[in-house]
C-alpha atoms as a PDB file:
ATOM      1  CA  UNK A   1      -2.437 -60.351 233.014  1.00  0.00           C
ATOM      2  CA  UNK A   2      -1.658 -62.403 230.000  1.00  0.00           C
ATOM      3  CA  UNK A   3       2.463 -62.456 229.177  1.00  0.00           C
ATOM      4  CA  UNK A   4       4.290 -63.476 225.617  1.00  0.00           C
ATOM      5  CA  UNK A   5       6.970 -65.307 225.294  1.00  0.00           C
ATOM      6  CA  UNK A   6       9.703 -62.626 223.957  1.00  0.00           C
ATOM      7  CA  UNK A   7      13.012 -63.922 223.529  1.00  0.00           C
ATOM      8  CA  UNK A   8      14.750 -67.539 222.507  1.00  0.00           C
ATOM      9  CA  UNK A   9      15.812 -68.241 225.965  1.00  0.00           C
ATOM     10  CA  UNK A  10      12.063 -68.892 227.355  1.00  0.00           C
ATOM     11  CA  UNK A  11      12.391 -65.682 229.362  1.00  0.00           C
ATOM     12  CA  UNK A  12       8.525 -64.314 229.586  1.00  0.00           C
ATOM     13  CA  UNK A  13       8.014 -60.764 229.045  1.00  0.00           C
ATOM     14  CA  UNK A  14       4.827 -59.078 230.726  1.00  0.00           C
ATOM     15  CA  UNK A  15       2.823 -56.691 227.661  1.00  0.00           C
ATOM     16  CA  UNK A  16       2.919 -53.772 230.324  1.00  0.00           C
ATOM     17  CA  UNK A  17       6.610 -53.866 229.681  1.00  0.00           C
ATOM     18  CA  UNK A  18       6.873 -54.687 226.003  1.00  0.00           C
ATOM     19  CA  UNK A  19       4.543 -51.855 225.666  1.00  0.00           C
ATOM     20  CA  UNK A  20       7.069 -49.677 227.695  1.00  0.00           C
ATOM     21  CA  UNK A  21       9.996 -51.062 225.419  1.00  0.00           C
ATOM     22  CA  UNK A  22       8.143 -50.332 222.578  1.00  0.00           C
ATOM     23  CA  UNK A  23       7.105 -46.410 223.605  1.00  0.00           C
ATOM     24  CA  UNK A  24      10.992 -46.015 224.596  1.00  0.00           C
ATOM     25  CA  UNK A  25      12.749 -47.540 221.029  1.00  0.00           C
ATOM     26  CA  UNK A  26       9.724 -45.029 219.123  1.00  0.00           C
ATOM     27  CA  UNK A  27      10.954 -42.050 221.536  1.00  0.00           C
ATOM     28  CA  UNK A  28      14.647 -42.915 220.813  1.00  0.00           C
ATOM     29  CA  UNK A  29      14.197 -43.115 217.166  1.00  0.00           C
ATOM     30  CA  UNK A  30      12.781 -39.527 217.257  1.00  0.00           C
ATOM     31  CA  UNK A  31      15.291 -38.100 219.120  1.00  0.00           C
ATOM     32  CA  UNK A  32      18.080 -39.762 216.818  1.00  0.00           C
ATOM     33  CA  UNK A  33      16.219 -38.274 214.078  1.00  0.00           C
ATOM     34  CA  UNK A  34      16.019 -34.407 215.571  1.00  0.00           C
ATOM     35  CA  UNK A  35      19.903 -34.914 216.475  1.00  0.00           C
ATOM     36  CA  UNK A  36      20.653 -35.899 212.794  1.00  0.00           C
ATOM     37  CA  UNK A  37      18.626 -32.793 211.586  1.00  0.00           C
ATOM     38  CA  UNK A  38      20.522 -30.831 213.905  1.00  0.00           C
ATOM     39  CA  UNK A  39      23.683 -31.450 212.817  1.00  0.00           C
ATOM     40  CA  UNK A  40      22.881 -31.189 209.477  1.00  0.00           C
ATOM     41  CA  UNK A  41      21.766 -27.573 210.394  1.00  0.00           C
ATOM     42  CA  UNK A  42      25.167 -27.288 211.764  1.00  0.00           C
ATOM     43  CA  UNK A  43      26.982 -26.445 209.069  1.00  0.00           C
ATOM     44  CA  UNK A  44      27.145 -22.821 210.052  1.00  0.00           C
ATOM     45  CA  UNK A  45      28.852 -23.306 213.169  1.00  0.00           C
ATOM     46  CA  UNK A  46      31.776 -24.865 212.301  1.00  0.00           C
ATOM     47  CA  UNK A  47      31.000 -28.486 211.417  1.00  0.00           C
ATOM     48  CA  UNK A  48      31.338 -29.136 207.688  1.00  0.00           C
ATOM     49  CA  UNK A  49      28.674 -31.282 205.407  1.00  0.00           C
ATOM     50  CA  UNK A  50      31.538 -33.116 204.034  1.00  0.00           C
ATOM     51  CA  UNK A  51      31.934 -34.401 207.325  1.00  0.00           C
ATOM     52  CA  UNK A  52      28.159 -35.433 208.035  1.00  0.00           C
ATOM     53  CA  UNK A  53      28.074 -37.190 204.393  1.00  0.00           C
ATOM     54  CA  UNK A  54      27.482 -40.602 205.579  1.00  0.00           C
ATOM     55  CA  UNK A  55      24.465 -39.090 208.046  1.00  0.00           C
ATOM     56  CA  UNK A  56      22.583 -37.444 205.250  1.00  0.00           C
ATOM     57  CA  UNK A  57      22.513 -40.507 203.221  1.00  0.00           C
ATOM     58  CA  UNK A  58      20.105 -42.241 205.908  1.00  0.00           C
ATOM     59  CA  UNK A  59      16.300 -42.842 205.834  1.00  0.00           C
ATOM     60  CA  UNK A  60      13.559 -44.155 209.075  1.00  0.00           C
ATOM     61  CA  UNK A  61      10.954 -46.272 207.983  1.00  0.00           C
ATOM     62  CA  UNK A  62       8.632 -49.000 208.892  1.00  0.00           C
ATOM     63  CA  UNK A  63       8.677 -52.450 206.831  1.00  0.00           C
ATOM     64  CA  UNK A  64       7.316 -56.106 207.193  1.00  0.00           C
ATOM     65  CA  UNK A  65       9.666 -59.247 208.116  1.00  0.00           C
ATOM     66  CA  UNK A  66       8.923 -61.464 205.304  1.00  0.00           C
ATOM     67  CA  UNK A  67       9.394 -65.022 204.953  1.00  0.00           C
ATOM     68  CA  UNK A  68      12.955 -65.985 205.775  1.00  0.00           C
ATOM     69  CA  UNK A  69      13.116 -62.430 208.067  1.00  0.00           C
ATOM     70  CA  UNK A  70      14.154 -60.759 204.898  1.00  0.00           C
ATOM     71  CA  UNK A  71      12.829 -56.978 205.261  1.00  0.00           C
ATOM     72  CA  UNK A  72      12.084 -54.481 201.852  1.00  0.00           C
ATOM     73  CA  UNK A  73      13.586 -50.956 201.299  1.00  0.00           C
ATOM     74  CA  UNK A  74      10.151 -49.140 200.092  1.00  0.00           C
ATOM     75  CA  UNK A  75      11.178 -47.836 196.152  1.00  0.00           C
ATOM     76  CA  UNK A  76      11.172 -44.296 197.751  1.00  0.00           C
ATOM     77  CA  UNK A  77      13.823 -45.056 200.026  1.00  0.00           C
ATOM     78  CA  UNK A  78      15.643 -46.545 197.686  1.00  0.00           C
ATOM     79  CA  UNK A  79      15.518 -43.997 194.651  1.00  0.00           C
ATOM     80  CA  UNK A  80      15.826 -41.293 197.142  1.00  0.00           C
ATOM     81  CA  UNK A  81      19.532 -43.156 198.451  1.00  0.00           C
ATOM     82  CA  UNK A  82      20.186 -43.906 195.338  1.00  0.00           C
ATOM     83  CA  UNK A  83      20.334 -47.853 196.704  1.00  0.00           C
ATOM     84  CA  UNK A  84      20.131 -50.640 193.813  1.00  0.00           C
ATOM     85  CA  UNK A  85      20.680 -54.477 193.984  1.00  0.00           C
ATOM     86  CA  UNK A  86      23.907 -55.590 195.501  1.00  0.00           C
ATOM     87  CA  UNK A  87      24.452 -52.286 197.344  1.00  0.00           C
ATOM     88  CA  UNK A  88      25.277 -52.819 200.870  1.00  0.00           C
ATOM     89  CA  UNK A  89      23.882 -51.126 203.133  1.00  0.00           C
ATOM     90  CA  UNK A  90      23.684 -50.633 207.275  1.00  0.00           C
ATOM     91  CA  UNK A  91      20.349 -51.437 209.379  1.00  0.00           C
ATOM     92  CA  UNK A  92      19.486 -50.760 213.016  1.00  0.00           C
ATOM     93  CA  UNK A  93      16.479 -52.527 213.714  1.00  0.00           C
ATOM     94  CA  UNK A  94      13.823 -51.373 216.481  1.00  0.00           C
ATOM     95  CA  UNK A  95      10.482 -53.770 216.965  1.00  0.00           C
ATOM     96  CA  UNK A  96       7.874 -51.512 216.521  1.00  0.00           C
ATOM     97  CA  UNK A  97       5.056 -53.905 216.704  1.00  0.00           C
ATOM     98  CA  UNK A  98       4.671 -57.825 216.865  1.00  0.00           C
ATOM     99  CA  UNK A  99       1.843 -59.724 214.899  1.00  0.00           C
ATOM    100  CA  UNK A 100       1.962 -63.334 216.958  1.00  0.00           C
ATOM    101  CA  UNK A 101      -1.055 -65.503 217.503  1.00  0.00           C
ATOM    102  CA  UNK A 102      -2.031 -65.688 221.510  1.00  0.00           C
ATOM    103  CA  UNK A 103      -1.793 -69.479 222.500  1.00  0.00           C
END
């Protein structure tokens, strides 16, 4: 069993478990997204839209770290938030995959 060095601090992470981390963030990120559409549905039973504004204006998606670790909003994302340069915005970032040479 082969392991990858994971973290800054040297700690070595076995794949069997980055795997698992990786199948439990995807998992999470589905189940934040089906809580989000439920509340949305809410509406009827008593909690407003005015009060979810902030939650509709969200989008999930999976980008590249470029150069620097800067990361792109794809232009659908982006027209569909209405999002233009110098808009700040919130991120909660999940590995979903790693692309490192094996030494």
């Amino acid at each position: 069993m082969t392991e990858q060095h994971d973290s800054e601090d040297g700690v070595m992470w076995p794949p069997q478990m980055m795997k698992g981390f990786q199948q439990a963030s995807e998992q999470a990120m589905e189940q934040q997204q089906e809580f989000i559409q439920q509340l949305l549905g809410a509406s009827t039973s008593g909690v407003g839209v005015p009060q979810l504004g902030a939650m509709s204006q969200m989008a999930t998606f999976k980008t590249r770290v470029q150069s620097g670790g800067r990361i792109s909003i794809p232009d659908a994302e982006r027209e569909a938030l209405d999002i233009e340069e110098g808009d700040i915005v919130q991120t909660v970032v999940v590995p979903v995959k790693r692309k490192r040479s094996q030494e």
